[in-house]
N, C-alpha and C. Protein backbone atom coordinates (compact mmCIF):
# COMPACT_ATOMS: atom_id res chain seq x y z
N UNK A 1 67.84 93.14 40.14
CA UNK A 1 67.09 93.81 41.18
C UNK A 1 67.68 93.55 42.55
N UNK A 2 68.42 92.71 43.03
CA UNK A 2 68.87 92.09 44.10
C UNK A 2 70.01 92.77 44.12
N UNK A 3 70.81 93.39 43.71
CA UNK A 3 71.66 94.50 43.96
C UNK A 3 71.10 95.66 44.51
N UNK A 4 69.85 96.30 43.83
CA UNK A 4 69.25 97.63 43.76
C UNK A 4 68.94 97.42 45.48
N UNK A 5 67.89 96.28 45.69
CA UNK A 5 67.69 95.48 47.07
C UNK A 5 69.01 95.80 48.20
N UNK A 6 70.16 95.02 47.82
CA UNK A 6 70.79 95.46 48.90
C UNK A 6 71.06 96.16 49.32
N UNK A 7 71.70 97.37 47.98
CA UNK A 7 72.09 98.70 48.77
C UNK A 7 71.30 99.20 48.92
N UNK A 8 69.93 98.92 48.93
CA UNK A 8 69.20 99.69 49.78
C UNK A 8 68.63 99.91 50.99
N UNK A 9 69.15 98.26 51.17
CA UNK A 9 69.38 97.74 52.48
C UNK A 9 70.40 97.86 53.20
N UNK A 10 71.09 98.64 52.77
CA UNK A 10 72.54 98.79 53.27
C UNK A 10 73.68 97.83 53.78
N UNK A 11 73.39 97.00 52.46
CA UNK A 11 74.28 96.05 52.69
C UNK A 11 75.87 96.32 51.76
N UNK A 12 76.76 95.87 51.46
CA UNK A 12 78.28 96.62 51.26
C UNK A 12 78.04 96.45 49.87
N UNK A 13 78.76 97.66 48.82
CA UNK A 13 79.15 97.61 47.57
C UNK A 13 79.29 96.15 47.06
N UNK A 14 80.14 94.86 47.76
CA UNK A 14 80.82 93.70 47.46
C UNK A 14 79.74 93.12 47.13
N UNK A 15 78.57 93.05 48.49
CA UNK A 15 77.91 92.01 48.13
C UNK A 15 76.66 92.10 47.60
N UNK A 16 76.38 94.21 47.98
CA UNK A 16 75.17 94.05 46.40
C UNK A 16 75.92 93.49 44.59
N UNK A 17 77.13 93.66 44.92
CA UNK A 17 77.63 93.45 42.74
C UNK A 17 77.80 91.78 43.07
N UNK A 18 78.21 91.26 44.19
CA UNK A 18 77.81 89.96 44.11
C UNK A 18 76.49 89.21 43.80
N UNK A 19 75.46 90.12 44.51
CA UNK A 19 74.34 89.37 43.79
C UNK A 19 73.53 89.81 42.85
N UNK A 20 73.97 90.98 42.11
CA UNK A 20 74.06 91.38 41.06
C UNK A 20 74.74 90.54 39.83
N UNK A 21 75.60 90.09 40.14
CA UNK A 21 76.34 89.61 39.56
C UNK A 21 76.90 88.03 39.21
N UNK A 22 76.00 87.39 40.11
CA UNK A 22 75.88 85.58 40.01
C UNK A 22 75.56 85.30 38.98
N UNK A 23 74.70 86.05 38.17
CA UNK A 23 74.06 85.19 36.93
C UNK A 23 75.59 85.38 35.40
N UNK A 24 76.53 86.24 36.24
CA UNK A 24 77.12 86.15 34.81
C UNK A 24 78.56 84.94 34.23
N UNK A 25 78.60 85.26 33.31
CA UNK A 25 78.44 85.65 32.04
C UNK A 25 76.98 84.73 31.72
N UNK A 26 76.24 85.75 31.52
CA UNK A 26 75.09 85.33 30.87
C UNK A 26 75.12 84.39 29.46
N UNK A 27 76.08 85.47 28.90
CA UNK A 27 76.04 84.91 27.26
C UNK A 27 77.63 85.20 26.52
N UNK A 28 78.03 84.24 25.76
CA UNK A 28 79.23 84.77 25.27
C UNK A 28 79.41 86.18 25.13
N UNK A 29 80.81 86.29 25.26
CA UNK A 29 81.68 88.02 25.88
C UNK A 29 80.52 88.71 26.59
N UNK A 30 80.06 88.08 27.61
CA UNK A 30 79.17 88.96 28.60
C UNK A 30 80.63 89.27 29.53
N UNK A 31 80.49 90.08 30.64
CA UNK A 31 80.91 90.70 31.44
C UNK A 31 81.04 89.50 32.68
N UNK A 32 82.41 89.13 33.32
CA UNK A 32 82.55 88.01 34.42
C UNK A 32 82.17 88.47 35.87
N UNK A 33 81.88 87.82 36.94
CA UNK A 33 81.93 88.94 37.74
C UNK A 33 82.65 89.91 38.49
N UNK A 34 82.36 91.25 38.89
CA UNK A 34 83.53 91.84 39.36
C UNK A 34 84.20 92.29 40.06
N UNK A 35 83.55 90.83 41.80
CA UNK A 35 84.81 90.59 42.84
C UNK A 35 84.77 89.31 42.56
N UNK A 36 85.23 88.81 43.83
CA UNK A 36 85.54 87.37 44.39
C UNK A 36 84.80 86.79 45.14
N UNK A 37 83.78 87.78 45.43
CA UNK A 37 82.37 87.52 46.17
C UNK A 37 81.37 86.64 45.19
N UNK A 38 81.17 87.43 44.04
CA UNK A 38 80.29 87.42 42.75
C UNK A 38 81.18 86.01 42.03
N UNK A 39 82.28 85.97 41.84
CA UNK A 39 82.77 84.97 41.61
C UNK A 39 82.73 83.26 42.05
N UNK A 40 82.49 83.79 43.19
CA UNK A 40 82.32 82.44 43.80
C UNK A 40 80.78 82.09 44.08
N UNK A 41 80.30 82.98 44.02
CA UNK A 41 78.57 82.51 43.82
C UNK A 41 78.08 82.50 43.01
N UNK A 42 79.28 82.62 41.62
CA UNK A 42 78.57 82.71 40.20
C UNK A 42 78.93 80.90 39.76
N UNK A 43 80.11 80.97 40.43
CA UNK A 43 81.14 79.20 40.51
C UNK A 43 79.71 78.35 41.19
N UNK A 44 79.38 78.83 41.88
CA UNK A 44 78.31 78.15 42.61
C UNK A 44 77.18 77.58 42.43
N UNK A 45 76.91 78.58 41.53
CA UNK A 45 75.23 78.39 40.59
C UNK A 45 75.86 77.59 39.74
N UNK A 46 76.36 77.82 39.00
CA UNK A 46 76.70 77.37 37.72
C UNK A 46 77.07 75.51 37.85
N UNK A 47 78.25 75.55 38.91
CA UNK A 47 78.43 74.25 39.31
C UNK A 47 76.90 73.61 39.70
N UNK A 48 76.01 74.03 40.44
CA UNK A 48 75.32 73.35 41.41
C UNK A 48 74.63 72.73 39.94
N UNK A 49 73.76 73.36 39.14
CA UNK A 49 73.39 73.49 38.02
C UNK A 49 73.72 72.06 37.36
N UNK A 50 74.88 72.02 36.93
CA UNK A 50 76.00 71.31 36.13
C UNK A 50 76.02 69.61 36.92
N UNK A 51 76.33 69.79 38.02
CA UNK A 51 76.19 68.55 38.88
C UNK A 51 74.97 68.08 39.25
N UNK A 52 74.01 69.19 39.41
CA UNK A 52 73.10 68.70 39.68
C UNK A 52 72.40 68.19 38.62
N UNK A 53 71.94 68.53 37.27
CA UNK A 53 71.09 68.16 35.65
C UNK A 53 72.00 66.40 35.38
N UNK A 54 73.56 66.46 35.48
CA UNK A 54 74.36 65.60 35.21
C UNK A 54 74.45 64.19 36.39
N UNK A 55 73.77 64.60 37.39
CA UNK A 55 73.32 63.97 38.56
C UNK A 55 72.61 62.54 38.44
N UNK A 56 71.39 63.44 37.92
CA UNK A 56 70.37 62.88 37.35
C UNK A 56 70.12 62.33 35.84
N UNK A 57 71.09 62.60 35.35
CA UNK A 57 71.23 62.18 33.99
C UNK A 57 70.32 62.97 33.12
N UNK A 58 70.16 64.09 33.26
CA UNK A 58 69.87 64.95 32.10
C UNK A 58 70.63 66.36 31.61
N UNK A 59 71.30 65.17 30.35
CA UNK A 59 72.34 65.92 29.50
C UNK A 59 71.97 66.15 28.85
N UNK A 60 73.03 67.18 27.61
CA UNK A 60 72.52 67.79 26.24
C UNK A 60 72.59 67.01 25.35
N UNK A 61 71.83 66.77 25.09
CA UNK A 61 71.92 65.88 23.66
C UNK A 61 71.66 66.29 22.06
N UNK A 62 72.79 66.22 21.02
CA UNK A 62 72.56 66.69 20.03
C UNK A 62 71.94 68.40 20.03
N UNK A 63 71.25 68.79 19.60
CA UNK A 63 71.17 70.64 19.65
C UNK A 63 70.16 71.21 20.51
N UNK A 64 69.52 69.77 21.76
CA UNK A 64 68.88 70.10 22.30
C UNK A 64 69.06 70.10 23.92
N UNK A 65 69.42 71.44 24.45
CA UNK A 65 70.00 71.90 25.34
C UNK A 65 69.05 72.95 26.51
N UNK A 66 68.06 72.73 26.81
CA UNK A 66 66.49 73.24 27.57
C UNK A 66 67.31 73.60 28.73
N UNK A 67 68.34 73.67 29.27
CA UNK A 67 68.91 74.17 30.97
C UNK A 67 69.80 74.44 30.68
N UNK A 68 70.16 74.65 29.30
CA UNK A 68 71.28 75.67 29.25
C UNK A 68 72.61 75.36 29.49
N UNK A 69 72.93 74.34 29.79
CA UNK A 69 74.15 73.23 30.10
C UNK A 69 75.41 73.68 29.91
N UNK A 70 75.42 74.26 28.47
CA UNK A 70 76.53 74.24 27.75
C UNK A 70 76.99 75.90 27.65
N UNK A 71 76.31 76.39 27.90
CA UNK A 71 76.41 78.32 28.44
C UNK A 71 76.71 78.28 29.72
N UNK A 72 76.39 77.65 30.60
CA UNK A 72 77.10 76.99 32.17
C UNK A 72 78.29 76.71 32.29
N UNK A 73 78.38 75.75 31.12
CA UNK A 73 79.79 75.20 31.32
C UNK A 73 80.89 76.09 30.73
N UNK A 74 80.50 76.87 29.87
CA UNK A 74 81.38 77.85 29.23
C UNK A 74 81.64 78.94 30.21
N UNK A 75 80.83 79.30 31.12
CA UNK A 75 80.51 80.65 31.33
C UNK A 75 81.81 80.04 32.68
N UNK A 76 81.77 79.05 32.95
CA UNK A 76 82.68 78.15 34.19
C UNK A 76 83.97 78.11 33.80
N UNK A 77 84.25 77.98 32.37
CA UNK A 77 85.51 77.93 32.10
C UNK A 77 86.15 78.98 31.68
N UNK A 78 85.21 80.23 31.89
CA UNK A 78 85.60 81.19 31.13
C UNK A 78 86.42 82.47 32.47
N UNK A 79 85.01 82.06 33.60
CA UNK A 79 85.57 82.13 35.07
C UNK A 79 86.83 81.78 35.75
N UNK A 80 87.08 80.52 35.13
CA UNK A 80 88.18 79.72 35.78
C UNK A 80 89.45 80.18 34.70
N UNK A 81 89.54 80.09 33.93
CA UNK A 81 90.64 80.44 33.18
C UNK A 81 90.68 82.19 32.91
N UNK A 82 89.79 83.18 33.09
CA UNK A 82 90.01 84.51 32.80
C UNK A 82 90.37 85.40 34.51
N UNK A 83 90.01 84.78 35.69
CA UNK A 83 90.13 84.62 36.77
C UNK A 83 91.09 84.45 37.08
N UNK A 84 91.71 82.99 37.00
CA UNK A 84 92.99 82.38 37.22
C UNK A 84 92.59 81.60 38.27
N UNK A 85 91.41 81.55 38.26
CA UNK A 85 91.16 80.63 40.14
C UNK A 85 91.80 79.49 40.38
N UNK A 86 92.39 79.89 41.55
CA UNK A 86 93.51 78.70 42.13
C UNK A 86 93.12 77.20 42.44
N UNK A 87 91.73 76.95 41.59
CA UNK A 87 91.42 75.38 42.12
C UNK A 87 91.28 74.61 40.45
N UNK A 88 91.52 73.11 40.98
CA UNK A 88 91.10 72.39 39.71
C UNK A 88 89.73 72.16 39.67
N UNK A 89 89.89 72.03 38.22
CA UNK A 89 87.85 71.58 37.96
C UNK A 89 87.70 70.35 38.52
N UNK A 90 88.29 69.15 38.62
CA UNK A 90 88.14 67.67 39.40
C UNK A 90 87.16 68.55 41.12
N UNK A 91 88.51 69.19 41.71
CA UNK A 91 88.11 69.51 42.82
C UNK A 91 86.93 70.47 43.23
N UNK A 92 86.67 71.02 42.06
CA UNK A 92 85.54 72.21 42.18
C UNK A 92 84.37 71.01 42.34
N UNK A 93 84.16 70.74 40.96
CA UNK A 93 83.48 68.93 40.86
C UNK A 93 83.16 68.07 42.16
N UNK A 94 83.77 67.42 42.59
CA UNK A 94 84.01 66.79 44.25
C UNK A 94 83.49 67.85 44.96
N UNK A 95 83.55 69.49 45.18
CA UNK A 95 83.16 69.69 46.49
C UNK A 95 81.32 70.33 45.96
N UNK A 96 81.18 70.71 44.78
CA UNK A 96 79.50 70.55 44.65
C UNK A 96 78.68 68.97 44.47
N UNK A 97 79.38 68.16 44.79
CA UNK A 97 78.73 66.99 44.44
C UNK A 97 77.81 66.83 45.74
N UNK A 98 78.08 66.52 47.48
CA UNK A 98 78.05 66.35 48.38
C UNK A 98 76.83 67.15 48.73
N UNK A 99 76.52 68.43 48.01
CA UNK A 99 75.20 69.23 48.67
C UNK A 99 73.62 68.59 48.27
N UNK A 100 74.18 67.41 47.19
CA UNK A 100 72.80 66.62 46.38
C UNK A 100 72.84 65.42 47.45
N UNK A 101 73.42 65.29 48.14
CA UNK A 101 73.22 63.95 49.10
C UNK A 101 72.99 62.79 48.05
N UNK A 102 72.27 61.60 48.54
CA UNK A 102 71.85 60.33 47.77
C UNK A 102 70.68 60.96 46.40
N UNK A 103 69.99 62.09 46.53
CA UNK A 103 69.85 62.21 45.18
C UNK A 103 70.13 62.20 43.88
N UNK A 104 71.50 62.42 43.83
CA UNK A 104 72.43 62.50 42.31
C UNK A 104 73.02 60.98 42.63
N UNK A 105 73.43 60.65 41.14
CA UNK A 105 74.11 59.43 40.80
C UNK A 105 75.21 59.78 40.31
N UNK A 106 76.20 59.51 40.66
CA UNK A 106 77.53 59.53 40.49
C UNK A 106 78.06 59.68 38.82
N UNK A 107 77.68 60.90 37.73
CA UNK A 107 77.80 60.70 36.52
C UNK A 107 79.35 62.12 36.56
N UNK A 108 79.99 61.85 37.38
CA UNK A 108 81.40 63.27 37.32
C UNK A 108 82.20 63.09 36.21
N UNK A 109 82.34 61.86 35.55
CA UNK A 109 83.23 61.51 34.45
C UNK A 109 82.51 62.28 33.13
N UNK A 110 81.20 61.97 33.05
CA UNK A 110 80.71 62.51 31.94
C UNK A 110 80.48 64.28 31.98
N UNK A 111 80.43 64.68 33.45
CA UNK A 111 80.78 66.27 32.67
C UNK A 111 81.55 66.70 32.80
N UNK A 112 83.26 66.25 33.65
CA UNK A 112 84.04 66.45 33.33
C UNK A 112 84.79 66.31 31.65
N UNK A 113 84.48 65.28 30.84
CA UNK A 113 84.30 65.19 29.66
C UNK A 113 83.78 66.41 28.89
N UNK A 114 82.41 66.26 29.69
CA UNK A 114 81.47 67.27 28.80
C UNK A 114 82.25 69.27 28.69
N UNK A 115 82.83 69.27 30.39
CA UNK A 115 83.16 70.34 30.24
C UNK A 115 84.41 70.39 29.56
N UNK A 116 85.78 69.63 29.19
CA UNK A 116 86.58 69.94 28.60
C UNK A 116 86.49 69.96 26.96
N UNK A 117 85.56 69.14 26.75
CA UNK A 117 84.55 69.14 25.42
C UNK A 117 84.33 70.75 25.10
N UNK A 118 83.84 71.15 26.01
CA UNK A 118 83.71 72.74 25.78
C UNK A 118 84.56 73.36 25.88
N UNK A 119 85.58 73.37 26.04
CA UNK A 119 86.99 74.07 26.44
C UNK A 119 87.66 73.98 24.62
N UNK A 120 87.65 72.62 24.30
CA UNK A 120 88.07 72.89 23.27
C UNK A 120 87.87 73.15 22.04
N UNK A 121 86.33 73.15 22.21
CA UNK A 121 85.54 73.99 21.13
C UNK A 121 85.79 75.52 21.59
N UNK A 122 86.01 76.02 22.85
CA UNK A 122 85.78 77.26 22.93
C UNK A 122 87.76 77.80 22.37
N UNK A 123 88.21 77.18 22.61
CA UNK A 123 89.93 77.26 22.21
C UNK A 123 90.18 77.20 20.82
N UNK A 124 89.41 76.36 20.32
CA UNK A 124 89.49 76.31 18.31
C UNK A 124 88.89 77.63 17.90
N UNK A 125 87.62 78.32 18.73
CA UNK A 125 87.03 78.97 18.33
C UNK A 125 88.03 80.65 18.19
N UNK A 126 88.77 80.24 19.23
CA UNK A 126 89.66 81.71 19.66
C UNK A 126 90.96 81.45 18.70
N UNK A 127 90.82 80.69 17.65
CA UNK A 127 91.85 80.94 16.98
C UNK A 127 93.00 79.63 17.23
N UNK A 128 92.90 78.46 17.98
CA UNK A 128 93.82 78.00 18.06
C UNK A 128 93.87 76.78 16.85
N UNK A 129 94.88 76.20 16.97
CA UNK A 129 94.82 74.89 15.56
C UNK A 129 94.44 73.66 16.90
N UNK A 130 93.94 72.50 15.65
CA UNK A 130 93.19 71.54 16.44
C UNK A 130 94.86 70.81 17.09
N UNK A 131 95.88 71.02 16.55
CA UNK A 131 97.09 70.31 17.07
C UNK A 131 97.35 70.79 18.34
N UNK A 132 97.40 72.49 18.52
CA UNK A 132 97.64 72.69 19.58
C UNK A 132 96.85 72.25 20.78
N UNK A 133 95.16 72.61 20.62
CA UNK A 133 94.09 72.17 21.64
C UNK A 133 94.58 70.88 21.81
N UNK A 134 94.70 69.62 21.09
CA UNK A 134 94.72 68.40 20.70
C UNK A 134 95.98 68.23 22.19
N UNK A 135 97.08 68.98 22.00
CA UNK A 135 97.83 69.01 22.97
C UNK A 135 97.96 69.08 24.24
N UNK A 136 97.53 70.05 24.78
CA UNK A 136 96.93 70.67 25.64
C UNK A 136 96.12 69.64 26.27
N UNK A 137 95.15 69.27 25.71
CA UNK A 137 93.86 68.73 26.36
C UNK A 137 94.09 67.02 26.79
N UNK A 138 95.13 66.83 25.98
CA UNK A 138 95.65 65.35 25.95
C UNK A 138 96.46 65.16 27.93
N UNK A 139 96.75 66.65 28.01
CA UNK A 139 97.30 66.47 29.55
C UNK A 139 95.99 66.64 30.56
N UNK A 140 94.65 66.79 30.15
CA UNK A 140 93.66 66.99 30.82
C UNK A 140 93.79 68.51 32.06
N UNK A 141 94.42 69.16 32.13
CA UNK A 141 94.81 70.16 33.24
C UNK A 141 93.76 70.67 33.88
N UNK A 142 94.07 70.45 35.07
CA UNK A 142 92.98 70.54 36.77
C UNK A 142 92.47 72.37 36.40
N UNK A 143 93.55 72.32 36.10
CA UNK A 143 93.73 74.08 36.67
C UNK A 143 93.66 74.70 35.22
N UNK A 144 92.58 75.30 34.85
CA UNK A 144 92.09 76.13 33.72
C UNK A 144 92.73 77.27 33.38
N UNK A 145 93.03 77.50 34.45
CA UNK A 145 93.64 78.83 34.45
C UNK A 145 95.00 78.81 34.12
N UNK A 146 95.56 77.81 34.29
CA UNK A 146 96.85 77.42 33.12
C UNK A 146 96.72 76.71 31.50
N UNK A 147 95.78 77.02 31.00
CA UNK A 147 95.87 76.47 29.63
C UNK A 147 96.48 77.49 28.99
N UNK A 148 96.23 78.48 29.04
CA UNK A 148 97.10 79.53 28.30
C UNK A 148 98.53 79.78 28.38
N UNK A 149 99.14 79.53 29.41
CA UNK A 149 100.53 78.77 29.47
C UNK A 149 100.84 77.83 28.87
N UNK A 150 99.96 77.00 28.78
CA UNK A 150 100.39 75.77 28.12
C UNK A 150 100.33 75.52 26.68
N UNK A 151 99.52 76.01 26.39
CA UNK A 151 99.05 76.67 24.68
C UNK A 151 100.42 77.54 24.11
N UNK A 152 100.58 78.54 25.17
CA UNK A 152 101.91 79.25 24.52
C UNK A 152 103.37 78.68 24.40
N UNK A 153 103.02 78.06 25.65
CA UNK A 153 104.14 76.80 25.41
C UNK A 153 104.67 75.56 24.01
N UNK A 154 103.35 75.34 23.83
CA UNK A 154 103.54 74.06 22.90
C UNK A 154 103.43 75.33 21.33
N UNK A 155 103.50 76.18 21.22
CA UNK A 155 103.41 77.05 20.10
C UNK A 155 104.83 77.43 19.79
N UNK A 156 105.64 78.11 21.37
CA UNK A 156 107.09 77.79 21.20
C UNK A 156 107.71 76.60 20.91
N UNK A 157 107.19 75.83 21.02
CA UNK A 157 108.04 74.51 20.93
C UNK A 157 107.76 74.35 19.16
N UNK A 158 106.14 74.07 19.37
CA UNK A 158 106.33 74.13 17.36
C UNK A 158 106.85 75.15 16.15
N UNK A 159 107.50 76.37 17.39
CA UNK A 159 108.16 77.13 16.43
C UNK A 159 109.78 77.06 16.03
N UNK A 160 110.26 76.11 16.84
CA UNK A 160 111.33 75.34 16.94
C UNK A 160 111.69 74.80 15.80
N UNK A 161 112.91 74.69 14.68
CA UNK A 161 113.35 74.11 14.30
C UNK A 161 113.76 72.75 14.51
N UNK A 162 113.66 71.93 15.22
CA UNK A 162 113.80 71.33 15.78
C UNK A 162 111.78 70.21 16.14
N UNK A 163 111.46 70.81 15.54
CA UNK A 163 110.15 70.23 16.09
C UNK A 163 109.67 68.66 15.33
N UNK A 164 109.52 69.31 13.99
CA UNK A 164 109.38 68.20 13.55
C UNK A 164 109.96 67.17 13.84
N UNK A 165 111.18 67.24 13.79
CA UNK A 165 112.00 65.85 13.94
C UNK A 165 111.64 65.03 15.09
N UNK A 166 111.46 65.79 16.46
CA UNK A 166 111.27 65.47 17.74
C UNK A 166 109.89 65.19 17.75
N UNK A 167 109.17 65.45 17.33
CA UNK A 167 107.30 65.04 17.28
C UNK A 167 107.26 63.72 16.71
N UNK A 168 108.47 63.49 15.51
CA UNK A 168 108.67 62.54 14.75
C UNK A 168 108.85 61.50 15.57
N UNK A 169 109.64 61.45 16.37
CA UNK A 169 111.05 60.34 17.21
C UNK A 169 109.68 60.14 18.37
N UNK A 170 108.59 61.35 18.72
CA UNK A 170 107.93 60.86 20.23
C UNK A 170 107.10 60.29 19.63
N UNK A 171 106.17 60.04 18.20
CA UNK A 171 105.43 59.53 17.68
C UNK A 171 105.96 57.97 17.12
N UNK A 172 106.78 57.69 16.64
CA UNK A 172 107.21 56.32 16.47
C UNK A 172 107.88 55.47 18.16
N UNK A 173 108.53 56.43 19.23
CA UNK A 173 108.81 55.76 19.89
C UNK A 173 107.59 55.04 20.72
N UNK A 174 106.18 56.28 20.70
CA UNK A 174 104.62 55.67 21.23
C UNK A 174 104.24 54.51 20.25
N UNK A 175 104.84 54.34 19.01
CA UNK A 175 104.16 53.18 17.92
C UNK A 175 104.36 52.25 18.67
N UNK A 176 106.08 52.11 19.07
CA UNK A 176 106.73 50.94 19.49
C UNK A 176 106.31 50.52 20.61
N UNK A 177 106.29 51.43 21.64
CA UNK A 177 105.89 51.22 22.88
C UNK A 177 104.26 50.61 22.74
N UNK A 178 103.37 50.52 22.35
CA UNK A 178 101.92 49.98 22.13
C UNK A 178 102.27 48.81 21.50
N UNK A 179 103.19 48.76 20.58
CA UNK A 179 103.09 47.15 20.06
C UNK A 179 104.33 46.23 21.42
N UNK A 180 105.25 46.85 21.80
CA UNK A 180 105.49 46.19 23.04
C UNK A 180 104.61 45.21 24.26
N UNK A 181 103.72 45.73 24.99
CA UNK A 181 103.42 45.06 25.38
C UNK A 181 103.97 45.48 27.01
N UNK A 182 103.60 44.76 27.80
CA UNK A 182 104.40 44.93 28.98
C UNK A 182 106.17 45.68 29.34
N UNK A 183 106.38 46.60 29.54
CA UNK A 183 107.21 46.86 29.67
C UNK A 183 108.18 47.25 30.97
N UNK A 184 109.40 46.73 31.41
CA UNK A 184 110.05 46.96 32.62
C UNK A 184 111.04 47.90 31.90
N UNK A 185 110.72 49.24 32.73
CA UNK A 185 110.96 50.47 33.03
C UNK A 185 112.05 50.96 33.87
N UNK A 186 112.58 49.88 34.52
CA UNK A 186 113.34 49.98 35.76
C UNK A 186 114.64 49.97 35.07
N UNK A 187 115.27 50.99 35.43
CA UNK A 187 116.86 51.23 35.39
C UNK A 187 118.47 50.58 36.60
């Protein structure tokens, strides 16, 4: 209705589909929004949401999910990586934290967790193998909007002749290196 509202108020195409358009993706393969207006006030809700429930320490637990947490966090990564938006999730994170003042408690580790948690359920789901996600996610990447580079990347590489052997040699040289102990690195 807040679209219908503006332009009838004569306010611009942009920012009636912007506020038309904050609440999406509502629900898996819903529709993202469709400027940069709507985008960033959809980033907005969604974050405030996310930082704010995680603030306070009310997370999802087991299949019981009452604020919707986990359709938030998807609908965020789905923004950020189908978008390409030029920021990392750390930093998106850090700049909604600051609008809760001393109300929220400092819990950023756990939905940063929580949201890459969802990333790679939502990445197995699209078809990928748990090796590749496994990959990928092991570099933690700021920027969402490069996982799909990076996914295609490590797919060329395992299509390599050459792979096994080399997965082989980086996996025993990490054995060694853990039973080492302190190590000087310096050349």
């Amino acid at each position: 209705m807040g679209g219908y509202y503006a332009r009838h108020d004569g306010l611009s195409t942009e920012v009636a589909e912007a506020i038309e358009d904050h609440y999406k993706p509502r629900f898996a393969g819903d529709d993202l929004p469709r400027n940069n207006v709507g985008l960033v006030v959809a980033l907005a809700d969604k974050l405030e949401t996310l930082v704010g429930m995680f603030g306070i320490g009310n997370v999802p637990t087991g299949d019981k999910d009452p604020f919707a947490l986990r359709r938030h966090a998807l609908g965020v990564i789905r923004m950020l990586i189908e978008k390409d938006v030029a920021l990392g999730l750390p930093e998106l994170l850090a700049l909604s934290t600051p609008v809760f003042g001393d109300k929220i408690s400092g819990n950023a580790d756990a939905l940063i967790d929580f949201i890459y948690d969802r990333l790679s359920g939502s990445l197995r789901e699209q078809g990928f193998s748990a090796q590749e996600v496994d990959a990928v996610m092991a570099l933690r990447p700021a920027r969402l909007g490069q996982v799909n580079q990076f996914l295609s990347a490590v797919r060329a590489f395992a299509a390599l002749p050459e792979s096994p052997a080399l997965a082989a040699a980086n996996k025993r040289i990490g054995n060694i290196l853990k039973k080492a102990g302190e190590v000087d690195a310096h050349v």
